[in-house]
PDB file of N, CA and C in Angstrom:
ATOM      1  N   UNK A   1      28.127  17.014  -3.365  1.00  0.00           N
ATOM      2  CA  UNK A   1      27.927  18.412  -3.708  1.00  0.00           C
ATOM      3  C   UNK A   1      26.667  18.520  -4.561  1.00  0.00           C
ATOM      4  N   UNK A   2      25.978  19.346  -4.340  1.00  0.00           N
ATOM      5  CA  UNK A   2      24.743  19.726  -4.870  1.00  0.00           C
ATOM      6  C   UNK A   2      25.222  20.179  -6.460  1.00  0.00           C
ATOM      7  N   UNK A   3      24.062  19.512  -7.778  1.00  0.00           N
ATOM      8  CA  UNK A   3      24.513  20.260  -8.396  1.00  0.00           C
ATOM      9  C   UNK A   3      23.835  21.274  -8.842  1.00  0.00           C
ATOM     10  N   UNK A   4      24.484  22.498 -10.246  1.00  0.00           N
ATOM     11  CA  UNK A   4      24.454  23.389 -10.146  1.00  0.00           C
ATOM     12  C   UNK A   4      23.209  23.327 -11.285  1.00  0.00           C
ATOM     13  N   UNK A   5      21.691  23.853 -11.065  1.00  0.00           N
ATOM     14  CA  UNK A   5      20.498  23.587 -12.040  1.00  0.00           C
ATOM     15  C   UNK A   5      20.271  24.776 -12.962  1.00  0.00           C
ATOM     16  N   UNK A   6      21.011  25.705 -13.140  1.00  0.00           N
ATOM     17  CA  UNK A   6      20.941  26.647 -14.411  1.00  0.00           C
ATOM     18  C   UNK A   6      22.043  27.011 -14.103  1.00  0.00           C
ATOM     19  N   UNK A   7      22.437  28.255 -15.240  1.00  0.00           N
ATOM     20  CA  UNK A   7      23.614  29.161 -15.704  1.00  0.00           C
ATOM     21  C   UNK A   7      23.238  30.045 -14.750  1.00  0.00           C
ATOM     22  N   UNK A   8      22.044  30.618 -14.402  1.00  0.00           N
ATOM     23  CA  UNK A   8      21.858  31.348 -13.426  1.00  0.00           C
ATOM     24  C   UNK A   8      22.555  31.490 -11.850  1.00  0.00           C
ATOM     25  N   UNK A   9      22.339  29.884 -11.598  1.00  0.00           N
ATOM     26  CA  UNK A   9      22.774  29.659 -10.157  1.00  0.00           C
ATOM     27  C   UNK A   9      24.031  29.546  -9.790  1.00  0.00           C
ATOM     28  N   UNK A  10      25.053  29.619 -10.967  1.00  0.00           N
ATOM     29  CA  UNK A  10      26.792  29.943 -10.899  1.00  0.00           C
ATOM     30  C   UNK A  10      26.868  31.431 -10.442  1.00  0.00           C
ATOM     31  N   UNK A  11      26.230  32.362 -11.309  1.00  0.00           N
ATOM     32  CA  UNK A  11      26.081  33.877 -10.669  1.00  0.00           C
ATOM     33  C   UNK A  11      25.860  34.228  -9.648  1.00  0.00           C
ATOM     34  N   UNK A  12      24.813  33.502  -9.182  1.00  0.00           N
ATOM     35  CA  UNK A  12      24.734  33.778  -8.001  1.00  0.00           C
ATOM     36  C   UNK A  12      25.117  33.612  -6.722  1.00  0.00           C
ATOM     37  N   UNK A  13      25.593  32.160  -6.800  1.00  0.00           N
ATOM     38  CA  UNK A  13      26.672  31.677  -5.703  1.00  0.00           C
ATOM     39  C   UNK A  13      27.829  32.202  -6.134  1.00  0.00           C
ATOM     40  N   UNK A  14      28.604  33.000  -7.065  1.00  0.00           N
ATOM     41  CA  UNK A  14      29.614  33.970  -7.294  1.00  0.00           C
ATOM     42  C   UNK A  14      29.302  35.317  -6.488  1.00  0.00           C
ATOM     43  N   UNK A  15      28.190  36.218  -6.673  1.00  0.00           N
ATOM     44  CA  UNK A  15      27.455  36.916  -6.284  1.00  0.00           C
ATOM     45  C   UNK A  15      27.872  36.926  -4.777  1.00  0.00           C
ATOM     46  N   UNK A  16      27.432  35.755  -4.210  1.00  0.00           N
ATOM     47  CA  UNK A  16      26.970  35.602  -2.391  1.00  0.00           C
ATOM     48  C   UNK A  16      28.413  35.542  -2.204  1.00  0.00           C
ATOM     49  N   UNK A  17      29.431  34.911  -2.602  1.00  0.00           N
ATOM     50  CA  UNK A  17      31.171  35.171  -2.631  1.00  0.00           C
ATOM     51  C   UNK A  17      31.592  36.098  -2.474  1.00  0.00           C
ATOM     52  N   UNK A  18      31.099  37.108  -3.265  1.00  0.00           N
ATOM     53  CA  UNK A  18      31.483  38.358  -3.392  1.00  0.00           C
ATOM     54  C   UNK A  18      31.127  39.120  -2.061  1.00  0.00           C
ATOM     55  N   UNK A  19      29.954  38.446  -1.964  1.00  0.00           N
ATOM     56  CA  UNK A  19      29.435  39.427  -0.528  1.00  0.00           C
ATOM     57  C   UNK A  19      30.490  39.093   0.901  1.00  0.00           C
ATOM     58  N   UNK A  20      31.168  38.104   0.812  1.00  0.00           N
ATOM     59  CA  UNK A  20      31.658  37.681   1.761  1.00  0.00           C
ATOM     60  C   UNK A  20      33.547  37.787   1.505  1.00  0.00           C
ATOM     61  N   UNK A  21      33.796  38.675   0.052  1.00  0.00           N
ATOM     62  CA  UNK A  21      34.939  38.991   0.095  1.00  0.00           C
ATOM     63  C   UNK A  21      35.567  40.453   0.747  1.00  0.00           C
ATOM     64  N   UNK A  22      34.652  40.766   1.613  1.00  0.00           N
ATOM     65  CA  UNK A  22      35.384  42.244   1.787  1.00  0.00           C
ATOM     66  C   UNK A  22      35.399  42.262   3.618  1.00  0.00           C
ATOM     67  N   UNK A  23      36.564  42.640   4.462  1.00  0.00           N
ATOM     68  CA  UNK A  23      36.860  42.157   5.533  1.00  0.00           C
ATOM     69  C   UNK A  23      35.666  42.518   6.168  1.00  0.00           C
ATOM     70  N   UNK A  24      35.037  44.025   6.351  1.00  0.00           N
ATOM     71  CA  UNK A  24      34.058  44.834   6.922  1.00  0.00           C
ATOM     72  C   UNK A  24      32.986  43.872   6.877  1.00  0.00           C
ATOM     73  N   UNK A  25      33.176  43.602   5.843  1.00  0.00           N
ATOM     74  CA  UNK A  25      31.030  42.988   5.433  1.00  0.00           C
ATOM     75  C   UNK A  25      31.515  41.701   6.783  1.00  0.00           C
ATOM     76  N   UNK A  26      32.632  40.832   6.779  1.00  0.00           N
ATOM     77  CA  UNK A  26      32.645  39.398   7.164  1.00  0.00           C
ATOM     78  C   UNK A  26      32.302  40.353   8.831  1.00  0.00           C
ATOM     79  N   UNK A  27      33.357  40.936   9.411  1.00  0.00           N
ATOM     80  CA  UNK A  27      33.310  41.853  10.600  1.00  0.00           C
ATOM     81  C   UNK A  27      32.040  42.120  11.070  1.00  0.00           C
ATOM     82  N   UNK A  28      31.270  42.961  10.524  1.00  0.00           N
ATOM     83  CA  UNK A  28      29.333  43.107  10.601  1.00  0.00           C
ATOM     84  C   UNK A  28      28.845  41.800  10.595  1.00  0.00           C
ATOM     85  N   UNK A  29      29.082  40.737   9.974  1.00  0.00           N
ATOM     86  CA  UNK A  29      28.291  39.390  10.099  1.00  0.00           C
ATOM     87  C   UNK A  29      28.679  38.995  11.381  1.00  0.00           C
ATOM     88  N   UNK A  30      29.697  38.506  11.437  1.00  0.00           N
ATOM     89  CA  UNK A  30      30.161  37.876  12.990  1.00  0.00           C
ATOM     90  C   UNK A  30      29.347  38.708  14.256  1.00  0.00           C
ATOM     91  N   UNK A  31      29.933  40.595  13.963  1.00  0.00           N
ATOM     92  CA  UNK A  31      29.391  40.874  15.226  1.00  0.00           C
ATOM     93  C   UNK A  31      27.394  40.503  15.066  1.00  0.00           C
ATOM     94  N   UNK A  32      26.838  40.744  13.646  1.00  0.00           N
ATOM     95  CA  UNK A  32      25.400  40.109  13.916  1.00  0.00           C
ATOM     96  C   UNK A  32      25.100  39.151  14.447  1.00  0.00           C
ATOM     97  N   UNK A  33      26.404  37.626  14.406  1.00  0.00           N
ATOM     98  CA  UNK A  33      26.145  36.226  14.819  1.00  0.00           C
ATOM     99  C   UNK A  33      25.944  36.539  16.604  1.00  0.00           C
ATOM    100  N   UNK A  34      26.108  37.747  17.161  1.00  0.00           N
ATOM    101  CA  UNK A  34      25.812  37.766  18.538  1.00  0.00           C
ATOM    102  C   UNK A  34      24.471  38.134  18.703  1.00  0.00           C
ATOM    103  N   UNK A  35      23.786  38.728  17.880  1.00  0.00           N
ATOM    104  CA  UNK A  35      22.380  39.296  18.153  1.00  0.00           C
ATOM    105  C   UNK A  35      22.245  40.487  17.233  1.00  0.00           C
ATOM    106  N   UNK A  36      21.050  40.778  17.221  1.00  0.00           N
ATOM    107  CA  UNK A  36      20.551  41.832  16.329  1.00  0.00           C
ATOM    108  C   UNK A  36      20.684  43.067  16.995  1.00  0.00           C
ATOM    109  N   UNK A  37      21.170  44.160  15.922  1.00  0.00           N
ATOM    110  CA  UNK A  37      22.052  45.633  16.368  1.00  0.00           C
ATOM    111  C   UNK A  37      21.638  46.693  15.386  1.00  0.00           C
ATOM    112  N   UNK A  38      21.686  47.702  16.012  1.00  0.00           N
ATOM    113  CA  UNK A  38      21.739  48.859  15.622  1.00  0.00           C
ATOM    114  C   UNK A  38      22.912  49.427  14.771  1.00  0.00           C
ATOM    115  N   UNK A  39      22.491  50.047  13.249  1.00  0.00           N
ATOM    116  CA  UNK A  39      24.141  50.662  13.069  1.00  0.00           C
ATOM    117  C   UNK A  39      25.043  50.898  13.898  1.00  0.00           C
ATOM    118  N   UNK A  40      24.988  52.005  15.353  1.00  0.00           N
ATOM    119  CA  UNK A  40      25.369  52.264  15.859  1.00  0.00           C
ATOM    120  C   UNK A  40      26.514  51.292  17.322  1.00  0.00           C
ATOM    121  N   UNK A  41      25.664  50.359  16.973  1.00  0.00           N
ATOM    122  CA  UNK A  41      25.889  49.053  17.683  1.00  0.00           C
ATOM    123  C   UNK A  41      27.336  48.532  17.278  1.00  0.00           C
ATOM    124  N   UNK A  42      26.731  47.979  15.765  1.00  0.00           N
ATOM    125  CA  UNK A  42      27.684  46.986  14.972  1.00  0.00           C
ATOM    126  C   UNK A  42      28.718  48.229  14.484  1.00  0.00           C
ATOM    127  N   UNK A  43      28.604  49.565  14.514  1.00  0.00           N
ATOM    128  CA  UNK A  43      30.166  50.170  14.619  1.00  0.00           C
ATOM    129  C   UNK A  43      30.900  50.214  15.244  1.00  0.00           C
ATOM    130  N   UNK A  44      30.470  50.624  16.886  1.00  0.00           N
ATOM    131  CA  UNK A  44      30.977  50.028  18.014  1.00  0.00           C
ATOM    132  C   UNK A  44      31.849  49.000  18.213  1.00  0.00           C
ATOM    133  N   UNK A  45      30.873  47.994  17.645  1.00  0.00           N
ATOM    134  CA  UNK A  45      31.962  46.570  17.809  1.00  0.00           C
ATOM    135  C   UNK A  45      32.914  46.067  16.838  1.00  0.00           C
ATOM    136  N   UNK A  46      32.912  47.019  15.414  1.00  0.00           N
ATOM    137  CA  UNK A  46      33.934  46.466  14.207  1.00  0.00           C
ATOM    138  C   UNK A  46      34.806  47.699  14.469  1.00  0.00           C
ATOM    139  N   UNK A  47      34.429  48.972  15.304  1.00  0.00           N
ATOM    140  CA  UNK A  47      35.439  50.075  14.819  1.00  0.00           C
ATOM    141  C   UNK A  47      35.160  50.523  13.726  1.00  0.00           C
ATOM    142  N   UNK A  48      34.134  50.536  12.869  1.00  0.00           N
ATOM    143  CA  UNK A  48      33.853  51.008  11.225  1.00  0.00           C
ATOM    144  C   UNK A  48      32.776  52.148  12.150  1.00  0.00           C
ATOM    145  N   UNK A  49      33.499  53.052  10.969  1.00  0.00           N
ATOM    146  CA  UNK A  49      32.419  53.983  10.959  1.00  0.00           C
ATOM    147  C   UNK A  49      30.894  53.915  10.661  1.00  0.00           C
ATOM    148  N   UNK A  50      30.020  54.640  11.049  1.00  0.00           N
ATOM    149  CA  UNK A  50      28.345  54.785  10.932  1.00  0.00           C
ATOM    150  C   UNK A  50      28.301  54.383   9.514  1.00  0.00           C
ATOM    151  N   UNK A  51      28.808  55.561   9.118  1.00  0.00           N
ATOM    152  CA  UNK A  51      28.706  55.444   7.690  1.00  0.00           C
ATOM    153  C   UNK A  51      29.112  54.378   6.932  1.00  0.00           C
ATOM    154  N   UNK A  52      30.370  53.908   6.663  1.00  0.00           N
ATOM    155  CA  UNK A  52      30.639  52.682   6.471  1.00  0.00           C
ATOM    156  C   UNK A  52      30.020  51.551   6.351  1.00  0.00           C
ATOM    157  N   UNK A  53      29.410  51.544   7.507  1.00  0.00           N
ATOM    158  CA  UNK A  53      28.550  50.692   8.161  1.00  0.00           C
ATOM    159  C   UNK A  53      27.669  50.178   7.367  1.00  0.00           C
ATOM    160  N   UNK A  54      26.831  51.484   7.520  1.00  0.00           N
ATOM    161  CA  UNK A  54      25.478  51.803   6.639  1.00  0.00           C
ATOM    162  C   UNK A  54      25.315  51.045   5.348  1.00  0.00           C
ATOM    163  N   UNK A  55      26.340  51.826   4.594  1.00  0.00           N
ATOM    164  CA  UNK A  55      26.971  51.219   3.354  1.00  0.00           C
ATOM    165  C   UNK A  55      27.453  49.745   3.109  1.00  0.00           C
ATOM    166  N   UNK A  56      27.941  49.431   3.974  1.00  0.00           N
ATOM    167  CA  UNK A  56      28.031  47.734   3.913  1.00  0.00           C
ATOM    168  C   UNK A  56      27.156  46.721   3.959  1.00  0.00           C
ATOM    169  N   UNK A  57      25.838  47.873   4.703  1.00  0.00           N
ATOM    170  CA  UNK A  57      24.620  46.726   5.459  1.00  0.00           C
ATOM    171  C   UNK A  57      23.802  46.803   3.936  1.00  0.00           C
ATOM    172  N   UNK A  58      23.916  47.806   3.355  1.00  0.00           N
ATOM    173  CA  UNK A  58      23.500  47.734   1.614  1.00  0.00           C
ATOM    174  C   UNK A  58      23.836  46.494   1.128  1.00  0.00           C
ATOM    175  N   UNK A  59      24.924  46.415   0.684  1.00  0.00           N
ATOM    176  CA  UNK A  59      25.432  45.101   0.390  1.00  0.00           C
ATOM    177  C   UNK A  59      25.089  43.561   0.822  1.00  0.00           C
ATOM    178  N   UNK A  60      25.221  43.685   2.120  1.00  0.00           N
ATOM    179  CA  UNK A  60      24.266  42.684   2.804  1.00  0.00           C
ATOM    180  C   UNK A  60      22.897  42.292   2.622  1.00  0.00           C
ATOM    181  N   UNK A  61      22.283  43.138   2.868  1.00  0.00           N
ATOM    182  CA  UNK A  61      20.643  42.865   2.447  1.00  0.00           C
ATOM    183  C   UNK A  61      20.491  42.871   0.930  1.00  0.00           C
ATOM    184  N   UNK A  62      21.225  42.833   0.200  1.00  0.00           N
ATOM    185  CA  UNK A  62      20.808  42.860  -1.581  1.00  0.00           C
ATOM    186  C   UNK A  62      21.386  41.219  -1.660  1.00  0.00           C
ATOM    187  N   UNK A  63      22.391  40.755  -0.987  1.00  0.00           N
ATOM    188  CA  UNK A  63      22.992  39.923  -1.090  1.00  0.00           C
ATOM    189  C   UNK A  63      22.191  38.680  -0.085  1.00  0.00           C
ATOM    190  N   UNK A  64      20.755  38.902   0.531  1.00  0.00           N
ATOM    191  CA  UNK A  64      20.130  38.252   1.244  1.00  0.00           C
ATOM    192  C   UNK A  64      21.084  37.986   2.436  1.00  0.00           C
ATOM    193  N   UNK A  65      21.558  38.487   3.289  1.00  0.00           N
ATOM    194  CA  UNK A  65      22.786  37.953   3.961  1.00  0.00           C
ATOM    195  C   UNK A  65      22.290  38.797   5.577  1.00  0.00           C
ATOM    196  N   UNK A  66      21.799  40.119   5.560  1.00  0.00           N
ATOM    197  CA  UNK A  66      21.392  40.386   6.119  1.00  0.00           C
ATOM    198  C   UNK A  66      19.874  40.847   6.575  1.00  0.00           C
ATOM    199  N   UNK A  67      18.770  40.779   7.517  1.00  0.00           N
ATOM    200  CA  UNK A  67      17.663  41.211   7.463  1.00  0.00           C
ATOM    201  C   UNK A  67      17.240  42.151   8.487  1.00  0.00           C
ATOM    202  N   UNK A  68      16.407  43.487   8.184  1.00  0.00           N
ATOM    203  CA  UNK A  68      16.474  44.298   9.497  1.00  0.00           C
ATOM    204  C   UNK A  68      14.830  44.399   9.853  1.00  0.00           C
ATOM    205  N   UNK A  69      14.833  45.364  10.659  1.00  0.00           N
ATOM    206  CA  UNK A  69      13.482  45.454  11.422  1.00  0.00           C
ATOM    207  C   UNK A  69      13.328  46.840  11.827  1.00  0.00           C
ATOM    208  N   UNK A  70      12.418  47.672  11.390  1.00  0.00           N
ATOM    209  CA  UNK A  70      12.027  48.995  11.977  1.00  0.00           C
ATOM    210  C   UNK A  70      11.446  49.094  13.325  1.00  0.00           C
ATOM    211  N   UNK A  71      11.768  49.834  14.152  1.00  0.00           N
ATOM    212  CA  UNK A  71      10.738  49.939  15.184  1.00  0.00           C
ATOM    213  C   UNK A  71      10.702  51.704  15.756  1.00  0.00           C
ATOM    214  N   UNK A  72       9.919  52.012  14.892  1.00  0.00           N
ATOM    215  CA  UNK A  72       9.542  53.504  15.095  1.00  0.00           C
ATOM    216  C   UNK A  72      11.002  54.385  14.431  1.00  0.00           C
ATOM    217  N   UNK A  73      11.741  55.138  14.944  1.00  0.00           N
ATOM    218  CA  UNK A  73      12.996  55.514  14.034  1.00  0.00           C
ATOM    219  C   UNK A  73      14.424  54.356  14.535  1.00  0.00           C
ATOM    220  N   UNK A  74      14.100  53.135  15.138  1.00  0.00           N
ATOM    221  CA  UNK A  74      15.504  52.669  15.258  1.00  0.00           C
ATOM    222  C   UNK A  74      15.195  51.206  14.413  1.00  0.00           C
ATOM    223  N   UNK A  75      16.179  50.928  13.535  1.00  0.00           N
ATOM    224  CA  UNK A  75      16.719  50.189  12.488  1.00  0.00           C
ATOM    225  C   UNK A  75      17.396  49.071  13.457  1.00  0.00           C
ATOM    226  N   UNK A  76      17.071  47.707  13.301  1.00  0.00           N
ATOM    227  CA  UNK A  76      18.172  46.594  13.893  1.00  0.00           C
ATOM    228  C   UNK A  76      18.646  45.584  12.564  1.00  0.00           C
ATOM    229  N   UNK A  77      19.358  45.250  12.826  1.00  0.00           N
ATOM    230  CA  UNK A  77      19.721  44.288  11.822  1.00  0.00           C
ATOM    231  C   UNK A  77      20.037  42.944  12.571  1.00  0.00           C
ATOM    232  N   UNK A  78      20.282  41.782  11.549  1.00  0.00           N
ATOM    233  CA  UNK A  78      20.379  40.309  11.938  1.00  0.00           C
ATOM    234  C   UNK A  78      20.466  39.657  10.852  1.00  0.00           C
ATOM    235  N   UNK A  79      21.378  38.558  10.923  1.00  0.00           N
ATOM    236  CA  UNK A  79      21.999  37.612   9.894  1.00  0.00           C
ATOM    237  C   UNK A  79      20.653  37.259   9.448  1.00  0.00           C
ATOM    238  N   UNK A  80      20.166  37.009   8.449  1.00  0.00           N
ATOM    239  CA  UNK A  80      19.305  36.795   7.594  1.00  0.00           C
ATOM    240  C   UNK A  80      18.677  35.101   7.898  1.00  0.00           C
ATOM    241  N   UNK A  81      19.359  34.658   8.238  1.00  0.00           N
ATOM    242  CA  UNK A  81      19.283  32.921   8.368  1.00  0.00           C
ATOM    243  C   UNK A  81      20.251  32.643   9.267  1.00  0.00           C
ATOM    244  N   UNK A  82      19.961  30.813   9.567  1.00  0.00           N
ATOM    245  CA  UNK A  82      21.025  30.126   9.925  1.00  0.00           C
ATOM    246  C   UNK A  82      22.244  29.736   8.860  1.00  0.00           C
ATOM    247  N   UNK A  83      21.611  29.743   7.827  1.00  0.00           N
ATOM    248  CA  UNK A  83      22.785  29.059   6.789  1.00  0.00           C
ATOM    249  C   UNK A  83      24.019  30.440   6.772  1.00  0.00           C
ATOM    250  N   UNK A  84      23.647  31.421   7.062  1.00  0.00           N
ATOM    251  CA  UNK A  84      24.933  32.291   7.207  1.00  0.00           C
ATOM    252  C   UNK A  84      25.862  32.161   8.127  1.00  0.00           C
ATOM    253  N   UNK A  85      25.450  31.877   9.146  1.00  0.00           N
ATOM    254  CA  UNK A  85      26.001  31.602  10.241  1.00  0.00           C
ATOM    255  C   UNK A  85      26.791  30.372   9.859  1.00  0.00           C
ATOM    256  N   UNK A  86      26.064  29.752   9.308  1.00  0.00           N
ATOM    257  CA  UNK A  86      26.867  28.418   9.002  1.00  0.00           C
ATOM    258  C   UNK A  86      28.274  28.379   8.297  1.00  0.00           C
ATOM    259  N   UNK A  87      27.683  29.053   7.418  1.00  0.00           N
ATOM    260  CA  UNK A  87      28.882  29.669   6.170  1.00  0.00           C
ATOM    261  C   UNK A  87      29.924  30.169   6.562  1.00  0.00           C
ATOM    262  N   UNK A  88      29.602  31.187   7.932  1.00  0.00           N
ATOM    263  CA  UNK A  88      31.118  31.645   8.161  1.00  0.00           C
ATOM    264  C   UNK A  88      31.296  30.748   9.339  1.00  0.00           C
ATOM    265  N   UNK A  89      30.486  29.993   9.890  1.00  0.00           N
ATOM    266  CA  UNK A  89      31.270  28.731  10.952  1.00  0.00           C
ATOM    267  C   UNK A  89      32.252  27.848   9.830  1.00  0.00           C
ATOM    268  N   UNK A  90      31.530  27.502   8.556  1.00  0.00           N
ATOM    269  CA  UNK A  90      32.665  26.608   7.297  1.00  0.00           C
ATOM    270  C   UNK A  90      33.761  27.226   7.785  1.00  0.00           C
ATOM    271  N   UNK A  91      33.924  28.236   6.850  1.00  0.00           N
ATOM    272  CA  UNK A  91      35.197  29.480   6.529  1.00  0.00           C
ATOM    273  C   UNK A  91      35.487  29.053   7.748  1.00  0.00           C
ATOM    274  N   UNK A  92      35.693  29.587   8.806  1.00  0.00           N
ATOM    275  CA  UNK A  92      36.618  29.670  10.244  1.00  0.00           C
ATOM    276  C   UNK A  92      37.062  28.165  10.130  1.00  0.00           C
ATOM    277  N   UNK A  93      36.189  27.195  10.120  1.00  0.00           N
ATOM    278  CA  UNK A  93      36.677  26.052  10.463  1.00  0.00           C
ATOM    279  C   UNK A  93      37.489  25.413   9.448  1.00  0.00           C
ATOM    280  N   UNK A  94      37.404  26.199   8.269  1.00  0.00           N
ATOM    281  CA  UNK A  94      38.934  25.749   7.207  1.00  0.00           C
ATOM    282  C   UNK A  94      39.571  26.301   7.333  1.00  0.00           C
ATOM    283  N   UNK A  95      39.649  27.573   7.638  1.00  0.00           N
ATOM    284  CA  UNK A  95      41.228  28.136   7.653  1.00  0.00           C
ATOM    285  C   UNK A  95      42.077  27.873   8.849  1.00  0.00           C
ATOM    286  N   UNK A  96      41.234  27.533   9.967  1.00  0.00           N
ATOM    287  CA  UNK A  96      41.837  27.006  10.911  1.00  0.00           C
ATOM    288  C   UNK A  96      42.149  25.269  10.986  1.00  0.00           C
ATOM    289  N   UNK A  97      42.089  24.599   9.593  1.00  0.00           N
ATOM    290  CA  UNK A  97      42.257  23.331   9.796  1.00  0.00           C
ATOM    291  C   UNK A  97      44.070  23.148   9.411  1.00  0.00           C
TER     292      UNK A  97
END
């Protein structure tokens, strides 16, 4: 295990926890692990409302977790990295052990 090099870096890996404690936010990641989407998209596929949505993808991108892309008025989003992906491949693969 890596260790932990300031007081800082406990917060923040608490922080990125947090981002990954609320069902919606995990729901929006997975459906991102298929490809990059439109609000409208990733409501579609969680059943969360636009709005909701919207509001969650806040959370995400403050939390580096998610990253989007303008292209004229349509907004896409996408897991920020591989290590997210990874993170919730961990998670799945412990709770299913």
């Amino acid at each position: 295990m890596d260790e932990i090099k300031s007081a800082d870096d406990a917060g923040k890996l608490a922080e990125l926890y947090k981002a990954f404690a609320d069902e919606t936010r995990v729901r929006i990641m997975i459906s991102l692990g298929e490809g990059a989407k439109c609000v409208g998209d990733i409501a579609s596929a969680t059943g969360v409302s636009q709005s909701a949505v919207s509001h969650q993808l806040k959370t995400l991108k403050y939390a580096n977790l998610v990253s989007c892309q303008r292209d004229g008025r349509v907004i896409t989003y996408e897991l920020a990295d591989d290590h997210v992906r990874t993170i919730i491949n961990m998670g799945l693969d412990h709770i299913h052990e």
